[in-house]
N, C-alpha and C. Protein backbone atom coordinates (compact mmCIF):
# COMPACT_ATOMS: atom_id res chain seq x y z
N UNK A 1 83.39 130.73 109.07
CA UNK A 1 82.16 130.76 108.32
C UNK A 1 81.11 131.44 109.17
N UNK A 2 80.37 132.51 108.58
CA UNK A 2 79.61 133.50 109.27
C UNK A 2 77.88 132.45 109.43
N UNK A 3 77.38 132.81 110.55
CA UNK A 3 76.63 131.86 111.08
C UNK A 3 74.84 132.47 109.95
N UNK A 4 75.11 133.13 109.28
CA UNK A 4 73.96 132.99 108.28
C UNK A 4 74.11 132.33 107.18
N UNK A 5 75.53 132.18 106.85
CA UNK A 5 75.95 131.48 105.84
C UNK A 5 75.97 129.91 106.67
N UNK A 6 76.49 129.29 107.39
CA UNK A 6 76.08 128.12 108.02
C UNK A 6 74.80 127.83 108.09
N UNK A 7 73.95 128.71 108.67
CA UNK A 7 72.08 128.37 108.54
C UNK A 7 71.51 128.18 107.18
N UNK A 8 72.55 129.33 106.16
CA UNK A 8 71.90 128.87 104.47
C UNK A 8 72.18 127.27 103.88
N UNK A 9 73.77 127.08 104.58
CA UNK A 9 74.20 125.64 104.12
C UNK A 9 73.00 124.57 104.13
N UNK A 10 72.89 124.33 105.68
CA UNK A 10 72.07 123.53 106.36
C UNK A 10 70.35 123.88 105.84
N UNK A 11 69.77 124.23 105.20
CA UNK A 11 69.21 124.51 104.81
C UNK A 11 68.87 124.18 103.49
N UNK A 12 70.02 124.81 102.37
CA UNK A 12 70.36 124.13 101.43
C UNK A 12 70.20 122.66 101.14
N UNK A 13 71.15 122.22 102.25
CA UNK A 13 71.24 120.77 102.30
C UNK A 13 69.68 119.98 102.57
N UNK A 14 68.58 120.15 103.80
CA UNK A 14 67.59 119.88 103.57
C UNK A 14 66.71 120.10 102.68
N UNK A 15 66.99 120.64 101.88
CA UNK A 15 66.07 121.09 100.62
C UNK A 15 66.82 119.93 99.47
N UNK A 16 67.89 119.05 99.62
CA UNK A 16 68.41 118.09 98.83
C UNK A 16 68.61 118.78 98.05
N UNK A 17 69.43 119.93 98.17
CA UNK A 17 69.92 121.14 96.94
C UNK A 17 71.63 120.20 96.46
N UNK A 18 71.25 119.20 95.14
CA UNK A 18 72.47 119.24 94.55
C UNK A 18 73.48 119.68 94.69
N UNK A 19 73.77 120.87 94.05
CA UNK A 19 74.76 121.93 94.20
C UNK A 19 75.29 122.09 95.28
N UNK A 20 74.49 122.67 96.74
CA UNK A 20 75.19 122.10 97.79
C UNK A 20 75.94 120.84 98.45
N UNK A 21 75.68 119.93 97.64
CA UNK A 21 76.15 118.30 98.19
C UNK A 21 78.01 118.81 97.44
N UNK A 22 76.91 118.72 96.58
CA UNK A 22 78.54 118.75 95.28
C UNK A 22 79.60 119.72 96.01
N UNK A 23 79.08 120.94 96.67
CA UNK A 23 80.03 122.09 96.82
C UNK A 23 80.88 121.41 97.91
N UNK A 24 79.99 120.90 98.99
CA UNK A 24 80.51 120.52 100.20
C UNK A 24 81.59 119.10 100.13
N UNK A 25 81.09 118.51 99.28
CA UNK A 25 81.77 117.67 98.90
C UNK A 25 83.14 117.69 98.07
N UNK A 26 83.18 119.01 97.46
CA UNK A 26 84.66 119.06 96.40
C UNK A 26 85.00 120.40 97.75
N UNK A 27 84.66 120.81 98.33
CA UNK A 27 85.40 121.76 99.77
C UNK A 27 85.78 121.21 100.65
N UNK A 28 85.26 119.86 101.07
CA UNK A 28 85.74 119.34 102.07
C UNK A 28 86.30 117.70 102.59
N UNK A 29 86.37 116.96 100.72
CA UNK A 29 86.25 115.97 100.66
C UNK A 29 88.27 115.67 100.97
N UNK A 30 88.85 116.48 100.74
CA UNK A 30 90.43 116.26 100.59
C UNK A 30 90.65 116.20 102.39
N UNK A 31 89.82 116.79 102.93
CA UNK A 31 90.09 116.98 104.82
C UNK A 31 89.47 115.84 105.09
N UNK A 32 88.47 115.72 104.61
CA UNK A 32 87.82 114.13 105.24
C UNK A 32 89.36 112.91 104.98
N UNK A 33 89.45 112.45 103.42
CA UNK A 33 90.18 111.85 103.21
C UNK A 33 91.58 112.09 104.06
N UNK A 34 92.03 112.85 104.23
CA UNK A 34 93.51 113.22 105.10
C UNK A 34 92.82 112.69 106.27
N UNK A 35 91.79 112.99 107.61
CA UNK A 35 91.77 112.27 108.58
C UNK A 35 91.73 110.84 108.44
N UNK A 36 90.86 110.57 107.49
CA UNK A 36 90.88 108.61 107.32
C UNK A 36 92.77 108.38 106.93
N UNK A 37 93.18 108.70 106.11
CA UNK A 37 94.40 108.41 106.06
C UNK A 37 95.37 108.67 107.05
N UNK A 38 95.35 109.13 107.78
CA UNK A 38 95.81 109.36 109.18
C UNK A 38 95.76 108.20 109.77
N UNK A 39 94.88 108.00 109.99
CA UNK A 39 94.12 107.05 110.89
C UNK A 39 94.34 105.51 110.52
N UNK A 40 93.94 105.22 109.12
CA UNK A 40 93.91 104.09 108.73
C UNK A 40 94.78 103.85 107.15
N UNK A 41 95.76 104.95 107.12
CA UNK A 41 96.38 105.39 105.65
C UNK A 41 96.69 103.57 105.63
N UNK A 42 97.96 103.17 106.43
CA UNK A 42 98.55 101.86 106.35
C UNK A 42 97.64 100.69 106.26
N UNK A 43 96.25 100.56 106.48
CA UNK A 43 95.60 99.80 106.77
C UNK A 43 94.59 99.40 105.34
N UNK A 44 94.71 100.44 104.45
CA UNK A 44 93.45 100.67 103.71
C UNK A 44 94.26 100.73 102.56
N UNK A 45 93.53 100.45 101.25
CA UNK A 45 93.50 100.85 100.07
C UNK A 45 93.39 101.97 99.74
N UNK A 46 93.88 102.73 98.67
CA UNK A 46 93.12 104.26 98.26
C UNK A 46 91.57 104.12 97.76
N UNK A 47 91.64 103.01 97.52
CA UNK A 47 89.87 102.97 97.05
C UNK A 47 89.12 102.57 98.21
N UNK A 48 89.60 102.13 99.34
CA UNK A 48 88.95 102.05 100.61
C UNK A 48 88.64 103.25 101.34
N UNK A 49 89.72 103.90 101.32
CA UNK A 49 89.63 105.51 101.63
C UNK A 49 88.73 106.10 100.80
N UNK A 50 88.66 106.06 99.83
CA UNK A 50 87.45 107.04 99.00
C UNK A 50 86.50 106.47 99.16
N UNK A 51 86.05 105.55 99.67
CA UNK A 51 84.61 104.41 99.40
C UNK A 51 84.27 105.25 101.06
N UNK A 52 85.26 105.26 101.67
CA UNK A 52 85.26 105.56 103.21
C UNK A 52 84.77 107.10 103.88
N UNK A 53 85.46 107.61 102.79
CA UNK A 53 85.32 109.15 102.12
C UNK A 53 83.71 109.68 102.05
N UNK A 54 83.31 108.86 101.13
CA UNK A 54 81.88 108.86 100.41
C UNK A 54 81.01 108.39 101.65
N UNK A 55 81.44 107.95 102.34
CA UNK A 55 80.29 107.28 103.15
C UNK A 55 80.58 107.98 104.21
N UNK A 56 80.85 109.02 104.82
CA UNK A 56 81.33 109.88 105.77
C UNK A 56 80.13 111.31 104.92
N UNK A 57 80.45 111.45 104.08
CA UNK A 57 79.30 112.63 103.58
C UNK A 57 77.98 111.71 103.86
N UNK A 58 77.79 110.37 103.04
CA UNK A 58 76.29 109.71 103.09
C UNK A 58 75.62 109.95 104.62
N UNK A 59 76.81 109.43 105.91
CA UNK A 59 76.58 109.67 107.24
C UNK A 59 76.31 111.43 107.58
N UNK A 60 76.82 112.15 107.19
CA UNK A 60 76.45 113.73 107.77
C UNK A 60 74.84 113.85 106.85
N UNK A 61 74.50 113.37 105.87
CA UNK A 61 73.05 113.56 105.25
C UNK A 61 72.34 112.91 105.67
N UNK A 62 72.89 111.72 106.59
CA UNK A 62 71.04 110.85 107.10
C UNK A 62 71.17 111.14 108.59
N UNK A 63 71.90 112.19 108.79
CA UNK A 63 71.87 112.93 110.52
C UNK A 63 71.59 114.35 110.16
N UNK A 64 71.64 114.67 109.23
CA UNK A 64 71.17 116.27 108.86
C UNK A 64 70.49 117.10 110.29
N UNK A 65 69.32 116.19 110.36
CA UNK A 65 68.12 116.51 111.32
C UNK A 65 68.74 116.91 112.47
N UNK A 66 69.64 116.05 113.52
CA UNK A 66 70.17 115.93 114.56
C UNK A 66 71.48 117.20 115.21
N UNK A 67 71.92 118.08 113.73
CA UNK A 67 72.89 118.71 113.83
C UNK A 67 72.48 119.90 114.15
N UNK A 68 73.40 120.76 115.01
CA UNK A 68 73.52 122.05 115.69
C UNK A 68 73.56 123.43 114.27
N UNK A 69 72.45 123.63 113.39
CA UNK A 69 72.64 124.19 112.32
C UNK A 69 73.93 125.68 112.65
N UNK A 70 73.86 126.15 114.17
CA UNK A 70 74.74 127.04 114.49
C UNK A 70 75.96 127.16 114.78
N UNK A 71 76.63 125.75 114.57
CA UNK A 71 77.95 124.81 114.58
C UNK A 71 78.64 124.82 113.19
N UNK A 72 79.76 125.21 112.30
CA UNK A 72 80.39 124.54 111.42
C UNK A 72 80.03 122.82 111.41
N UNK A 73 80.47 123.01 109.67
CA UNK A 73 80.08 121.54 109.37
C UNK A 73 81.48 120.46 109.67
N UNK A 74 82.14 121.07 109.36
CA UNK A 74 84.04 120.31 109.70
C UNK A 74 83.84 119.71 110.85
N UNK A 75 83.36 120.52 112.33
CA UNK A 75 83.97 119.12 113.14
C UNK A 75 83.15 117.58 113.42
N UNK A 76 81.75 118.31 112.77
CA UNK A 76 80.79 116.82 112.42
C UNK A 76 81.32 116.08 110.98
N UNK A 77 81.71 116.58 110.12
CA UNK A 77 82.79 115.25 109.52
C UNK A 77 84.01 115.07 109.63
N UNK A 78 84.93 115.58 110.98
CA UNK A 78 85.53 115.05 111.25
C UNK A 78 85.44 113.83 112.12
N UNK A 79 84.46 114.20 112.95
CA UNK A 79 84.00 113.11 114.06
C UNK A 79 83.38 111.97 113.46
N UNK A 80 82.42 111.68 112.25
CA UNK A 80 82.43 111.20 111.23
C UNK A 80 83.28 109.88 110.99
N UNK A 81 84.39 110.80 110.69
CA UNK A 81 85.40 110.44 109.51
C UNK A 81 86.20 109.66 110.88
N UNK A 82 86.36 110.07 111.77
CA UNK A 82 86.98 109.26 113.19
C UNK A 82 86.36 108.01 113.32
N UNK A 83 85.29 108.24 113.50
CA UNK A 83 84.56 106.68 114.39
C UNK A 83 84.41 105.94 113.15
N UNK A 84 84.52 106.12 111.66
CA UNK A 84 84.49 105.01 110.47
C UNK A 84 85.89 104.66 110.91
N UNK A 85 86.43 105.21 110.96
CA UNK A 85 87.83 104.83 110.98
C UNK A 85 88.62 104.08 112.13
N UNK A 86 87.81 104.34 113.16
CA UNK A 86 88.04 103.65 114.40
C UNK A 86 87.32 102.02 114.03
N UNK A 87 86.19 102.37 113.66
CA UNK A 87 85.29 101.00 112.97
C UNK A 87 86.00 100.03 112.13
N UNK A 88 86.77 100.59 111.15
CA UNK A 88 87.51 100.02 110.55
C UNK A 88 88.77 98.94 111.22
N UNK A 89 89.34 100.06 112.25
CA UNK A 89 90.42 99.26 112.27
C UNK A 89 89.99 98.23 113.41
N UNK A 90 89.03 98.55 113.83
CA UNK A 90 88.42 97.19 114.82
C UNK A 90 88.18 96.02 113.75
N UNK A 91 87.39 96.07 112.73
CA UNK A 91 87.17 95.40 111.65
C UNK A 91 88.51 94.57 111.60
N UNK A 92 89.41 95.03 111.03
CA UNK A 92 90.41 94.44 110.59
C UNK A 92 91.28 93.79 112.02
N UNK A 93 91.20 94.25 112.93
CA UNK A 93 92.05 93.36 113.92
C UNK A 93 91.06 92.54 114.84
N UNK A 94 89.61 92.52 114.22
CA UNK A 94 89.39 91.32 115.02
C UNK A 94 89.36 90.08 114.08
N UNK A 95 89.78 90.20 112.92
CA UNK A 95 89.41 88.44 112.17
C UNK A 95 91.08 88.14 111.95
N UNK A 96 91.30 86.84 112.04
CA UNK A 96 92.51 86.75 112.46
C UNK A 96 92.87 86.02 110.99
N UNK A 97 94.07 86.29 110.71
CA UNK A 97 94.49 85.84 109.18
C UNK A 97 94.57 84.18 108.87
N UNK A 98 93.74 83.33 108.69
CA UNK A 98 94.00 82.06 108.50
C UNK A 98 94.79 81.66 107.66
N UNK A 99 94.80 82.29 106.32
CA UNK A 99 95.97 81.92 105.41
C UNK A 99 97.49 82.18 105.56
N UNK A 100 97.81 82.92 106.77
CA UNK A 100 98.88 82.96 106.87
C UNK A 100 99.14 81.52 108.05
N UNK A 101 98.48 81.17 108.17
CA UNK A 101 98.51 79.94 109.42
C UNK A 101 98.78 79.23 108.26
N UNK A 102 97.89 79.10 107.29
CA UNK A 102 98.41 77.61 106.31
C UNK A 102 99.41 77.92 105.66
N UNK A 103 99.95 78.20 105.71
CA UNK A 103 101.06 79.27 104.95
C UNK A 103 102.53 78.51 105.65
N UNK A 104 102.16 78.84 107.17
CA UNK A 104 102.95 78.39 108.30
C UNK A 104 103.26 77.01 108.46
N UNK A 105 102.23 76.16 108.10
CA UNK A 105 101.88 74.74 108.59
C UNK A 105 102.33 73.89 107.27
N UNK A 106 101.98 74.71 106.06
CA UNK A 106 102.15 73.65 104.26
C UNK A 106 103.88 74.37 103.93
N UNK A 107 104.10 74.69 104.93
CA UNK A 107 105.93 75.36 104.88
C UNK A 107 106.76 74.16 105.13
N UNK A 108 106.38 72.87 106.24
CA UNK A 108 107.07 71.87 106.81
C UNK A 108 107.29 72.11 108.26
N UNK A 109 106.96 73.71 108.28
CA UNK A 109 107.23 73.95 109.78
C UNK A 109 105.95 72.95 111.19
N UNK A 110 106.76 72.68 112.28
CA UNK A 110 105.86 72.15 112.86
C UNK A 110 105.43 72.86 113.96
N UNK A 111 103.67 71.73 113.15
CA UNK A 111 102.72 72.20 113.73
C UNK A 111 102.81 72.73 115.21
N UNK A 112 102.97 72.21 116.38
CA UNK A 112 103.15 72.76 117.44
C UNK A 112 103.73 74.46 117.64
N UNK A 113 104.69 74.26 117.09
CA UNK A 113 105.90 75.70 116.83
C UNK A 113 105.02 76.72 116.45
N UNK A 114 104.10 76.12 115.39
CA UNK A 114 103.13 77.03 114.60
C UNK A 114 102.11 77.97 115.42
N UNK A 115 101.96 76.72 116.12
CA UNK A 115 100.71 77.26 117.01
C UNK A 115 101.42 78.09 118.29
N UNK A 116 102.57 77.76 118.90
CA UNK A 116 103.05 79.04 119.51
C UNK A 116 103.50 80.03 119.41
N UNK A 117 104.01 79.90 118.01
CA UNK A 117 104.06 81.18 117.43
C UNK A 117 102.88 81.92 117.24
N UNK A 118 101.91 81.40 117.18
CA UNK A 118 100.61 81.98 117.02
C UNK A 118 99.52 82.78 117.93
N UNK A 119 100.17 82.06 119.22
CA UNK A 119 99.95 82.23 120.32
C UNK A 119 100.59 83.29 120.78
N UNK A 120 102.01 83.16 120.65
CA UNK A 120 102.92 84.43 121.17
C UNK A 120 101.94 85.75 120.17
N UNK A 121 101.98 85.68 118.78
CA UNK A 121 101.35 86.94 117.89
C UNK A 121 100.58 87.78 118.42
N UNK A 122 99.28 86.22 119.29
CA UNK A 122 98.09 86.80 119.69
C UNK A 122 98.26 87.92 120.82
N UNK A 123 98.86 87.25 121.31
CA UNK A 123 99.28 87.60 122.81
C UNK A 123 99.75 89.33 122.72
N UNK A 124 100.71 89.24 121.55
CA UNK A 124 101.51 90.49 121.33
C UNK A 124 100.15 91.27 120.71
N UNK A 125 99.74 91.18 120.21
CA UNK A 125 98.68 92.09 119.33
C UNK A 125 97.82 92.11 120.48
N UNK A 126 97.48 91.80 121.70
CA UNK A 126 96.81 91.97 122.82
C UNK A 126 97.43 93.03 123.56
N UNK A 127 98.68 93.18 123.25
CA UNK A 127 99.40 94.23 124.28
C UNK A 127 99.40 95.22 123.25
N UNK A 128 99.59 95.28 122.15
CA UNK A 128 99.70 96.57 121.07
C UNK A 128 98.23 97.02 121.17
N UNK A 129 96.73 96.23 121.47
CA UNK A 129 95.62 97.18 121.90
C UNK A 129 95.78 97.70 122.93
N UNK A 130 96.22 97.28 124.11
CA UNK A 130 95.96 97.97 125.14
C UNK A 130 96.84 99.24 125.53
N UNK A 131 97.69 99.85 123.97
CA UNK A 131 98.71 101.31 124.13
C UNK A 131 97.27 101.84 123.75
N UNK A 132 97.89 103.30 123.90
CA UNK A 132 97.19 104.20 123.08
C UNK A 132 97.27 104.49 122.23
N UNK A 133 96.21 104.82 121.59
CA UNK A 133 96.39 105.10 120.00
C UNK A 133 97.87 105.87 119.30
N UNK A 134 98.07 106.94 120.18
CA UNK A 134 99.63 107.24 119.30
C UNK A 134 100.47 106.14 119.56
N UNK A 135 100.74 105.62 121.28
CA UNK A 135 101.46 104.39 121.05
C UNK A 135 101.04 103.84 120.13
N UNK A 136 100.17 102.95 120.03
CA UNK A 136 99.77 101.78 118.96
C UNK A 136 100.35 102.08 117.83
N UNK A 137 99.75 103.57 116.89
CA UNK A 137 100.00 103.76 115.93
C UNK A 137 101.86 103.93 115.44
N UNK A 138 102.33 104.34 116.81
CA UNK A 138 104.34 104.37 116.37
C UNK A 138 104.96 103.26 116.50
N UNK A 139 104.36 101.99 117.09
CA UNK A 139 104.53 100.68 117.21
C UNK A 139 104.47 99.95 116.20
N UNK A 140 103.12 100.06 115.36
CA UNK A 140 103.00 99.40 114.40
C UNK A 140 103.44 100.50 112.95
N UNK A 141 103.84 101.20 113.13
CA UNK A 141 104.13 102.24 111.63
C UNK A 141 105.84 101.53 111.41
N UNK A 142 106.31 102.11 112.93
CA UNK A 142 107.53 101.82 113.02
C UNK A 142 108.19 100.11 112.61
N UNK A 143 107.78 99.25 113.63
CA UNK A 143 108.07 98.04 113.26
C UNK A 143 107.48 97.10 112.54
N UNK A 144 105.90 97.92 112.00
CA UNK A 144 105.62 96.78 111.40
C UNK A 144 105.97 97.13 109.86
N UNK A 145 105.96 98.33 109.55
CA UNK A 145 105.75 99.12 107.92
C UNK A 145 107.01 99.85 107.83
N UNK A 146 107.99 99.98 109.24
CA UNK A 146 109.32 100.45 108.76
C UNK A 146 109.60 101.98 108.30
N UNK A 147 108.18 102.68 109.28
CA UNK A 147 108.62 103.98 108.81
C UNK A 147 109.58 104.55 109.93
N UNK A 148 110.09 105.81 109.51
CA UNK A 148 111.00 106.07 110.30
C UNK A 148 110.76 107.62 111.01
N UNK A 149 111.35 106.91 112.22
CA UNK A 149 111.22 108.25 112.98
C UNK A 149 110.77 109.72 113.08
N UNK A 150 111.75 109.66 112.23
CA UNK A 150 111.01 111.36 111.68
C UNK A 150 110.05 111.56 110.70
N UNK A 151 109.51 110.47 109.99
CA UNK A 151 108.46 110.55 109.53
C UNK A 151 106.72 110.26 110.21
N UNK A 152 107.17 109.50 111.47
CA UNK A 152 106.36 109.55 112.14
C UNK A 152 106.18 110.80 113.32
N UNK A 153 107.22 111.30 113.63
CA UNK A 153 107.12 112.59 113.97
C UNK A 153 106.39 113.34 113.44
N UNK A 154 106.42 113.72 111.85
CA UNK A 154 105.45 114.68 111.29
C UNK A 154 104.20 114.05 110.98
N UNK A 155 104.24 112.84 111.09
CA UNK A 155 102.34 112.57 111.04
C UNK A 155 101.73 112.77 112.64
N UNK A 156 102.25 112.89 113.74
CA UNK A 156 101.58 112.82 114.76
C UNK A 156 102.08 114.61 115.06
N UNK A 157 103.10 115.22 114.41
CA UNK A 157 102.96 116.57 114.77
C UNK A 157 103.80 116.99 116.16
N UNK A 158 104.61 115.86 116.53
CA UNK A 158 105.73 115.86 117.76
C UNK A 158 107.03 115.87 117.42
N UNK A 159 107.76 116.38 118.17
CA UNK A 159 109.45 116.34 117.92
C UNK A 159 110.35 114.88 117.45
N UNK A 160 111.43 114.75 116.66
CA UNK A 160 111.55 113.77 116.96
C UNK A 160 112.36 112.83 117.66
N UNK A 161 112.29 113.79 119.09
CA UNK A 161 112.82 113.39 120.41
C UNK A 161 111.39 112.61 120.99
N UNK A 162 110.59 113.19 120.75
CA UNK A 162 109.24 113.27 121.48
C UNK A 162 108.84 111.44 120.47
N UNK A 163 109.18 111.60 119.73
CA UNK A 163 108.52 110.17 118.79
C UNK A 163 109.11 109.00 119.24
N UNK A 164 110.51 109.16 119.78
CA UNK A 164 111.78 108.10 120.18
C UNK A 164 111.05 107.92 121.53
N UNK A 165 110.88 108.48 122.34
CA UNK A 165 110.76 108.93 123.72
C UNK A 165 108.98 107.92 123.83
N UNK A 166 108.45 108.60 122.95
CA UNK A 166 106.89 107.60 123.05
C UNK A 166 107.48 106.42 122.69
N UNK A 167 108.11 105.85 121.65
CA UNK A 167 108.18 104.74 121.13
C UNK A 167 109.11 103.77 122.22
N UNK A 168 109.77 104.77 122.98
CA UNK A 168 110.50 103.95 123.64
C UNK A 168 109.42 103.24 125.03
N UNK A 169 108.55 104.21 125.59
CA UNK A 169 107.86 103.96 126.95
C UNK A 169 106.92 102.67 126.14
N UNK A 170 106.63 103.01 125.13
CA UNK A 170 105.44 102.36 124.03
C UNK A 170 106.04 100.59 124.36
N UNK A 171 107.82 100.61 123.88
CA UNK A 171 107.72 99.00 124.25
C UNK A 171 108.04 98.54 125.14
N UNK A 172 108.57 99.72 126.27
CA UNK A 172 108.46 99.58 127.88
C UNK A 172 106.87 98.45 128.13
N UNK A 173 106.20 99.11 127.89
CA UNK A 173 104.91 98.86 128.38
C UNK A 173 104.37 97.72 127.79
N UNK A 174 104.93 97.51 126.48
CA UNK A 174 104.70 95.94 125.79
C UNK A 174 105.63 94.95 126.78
N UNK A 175 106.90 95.21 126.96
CA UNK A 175 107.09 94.18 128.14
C UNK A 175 106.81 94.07 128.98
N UNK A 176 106.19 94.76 129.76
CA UNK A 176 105.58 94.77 130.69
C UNK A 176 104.15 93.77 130.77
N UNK A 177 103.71 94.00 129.83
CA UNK A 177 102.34 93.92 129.57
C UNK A 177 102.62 91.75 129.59
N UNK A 178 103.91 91.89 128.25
CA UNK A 178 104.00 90.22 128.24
C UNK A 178 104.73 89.64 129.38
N UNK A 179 105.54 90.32 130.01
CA UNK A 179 106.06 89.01 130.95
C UNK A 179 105.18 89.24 132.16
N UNK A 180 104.16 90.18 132.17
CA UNK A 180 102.88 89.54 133.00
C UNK A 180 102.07 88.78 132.82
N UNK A 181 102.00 88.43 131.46
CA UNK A 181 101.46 87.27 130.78
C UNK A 181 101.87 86.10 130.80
N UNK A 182 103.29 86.07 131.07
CA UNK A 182 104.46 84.90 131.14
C UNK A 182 104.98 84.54 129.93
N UNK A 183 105.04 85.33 129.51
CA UNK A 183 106.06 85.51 128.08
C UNK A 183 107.35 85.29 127.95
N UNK A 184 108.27 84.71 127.90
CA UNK A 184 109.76 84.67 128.57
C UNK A 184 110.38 84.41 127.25
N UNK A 185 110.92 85.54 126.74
CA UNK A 185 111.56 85.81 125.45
C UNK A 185 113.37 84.85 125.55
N UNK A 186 113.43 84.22 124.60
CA UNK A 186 114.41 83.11 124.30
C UNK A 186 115.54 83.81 123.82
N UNK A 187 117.11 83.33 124.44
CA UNK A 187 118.43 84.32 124.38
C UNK A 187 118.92 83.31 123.48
């Protein structure tokens, strides 16, 4: 995009020119949505994603002021569309599911058991933050949602030698992580 046509955008846009919202919005609303789904596809609703979507444009219009008018607009809603999405999934892994505890407990199972199982969860979801995000994300795609290999290969864009190979160091490092914790997994 030629940098007079970027200065007209931005411009446009401060003038609360309709037409420009709308344009930018049906040009670039399918790339926004693909990074949130990336990111948080497994985590979210499709109507969470579009609500998520929408509020990723609302965020590039009440920073208008702050932006490099001599910059493309893409990598400010991508960056955007990242940190909602990073927001999100903090959201969701810090409140911890209570109904699945009663769930656990009005089963007959006992209480004690319950609670170390609960404990072990915590523990484990303590070591699945501290991978990195591609770890994290082939950890939990893989074992928790059952995708497979080569499908996680083409969402992260690596071989799928390269996906086995992360996934493998990925639960290297989860044991690691628990039997420094004192985790001592039962034969």
């Amino acid at each position: 995009m030629g940098s007079t046509l970027k200065k007209r955008i931005y411009r446009q846009l401060q003038k609360n020119s309709e037409k420009t919202i709308e344009k930018l919005i049906s040009d670039y609303s399918g790339y926004v949505y693909t990074i949130l789904f990336n990111m948080v596809g497994g985590y979210c609703t499709s109507e969470d994603l579009e609500e998520m979507t929408s509020d990723v444009f609302i965020r590039l219009w009440q920073n208008l002021d702050i932006l490099d008018k001599n910059r493309p607009i893409s990598p400010y809603l991508a960056a955007i569309a990242r940190n909602l999405a990073k927001n999100k999934l903090r959201s969701i892994q810090a409140r911890p599911d209570f109904c699945e505890f009663e769930d656990i407990v009005s089963d007959g199972t006992d209480v004690a058991d319950s609670i170390e199982w609960l404990e072990d969860m915590s523990l484990l979801q303590h070591g699945i933050d501290e991978l990195s995000f591609v770890e994290r994300e082939l950890v939990i795609r893989y074992y928790f949602y059952g995708e497979s290999l080569n499908s996680l290969a083409k969402r992260f864009s690596i071989s799928d030698a390269n996906a086995k190979t992360k996934l493998y160091r990925a639960r290297k490092k989860l044991k690691d992580f628990l039997t420094e914790k004192g985790f001592e997994h039962e034969k």
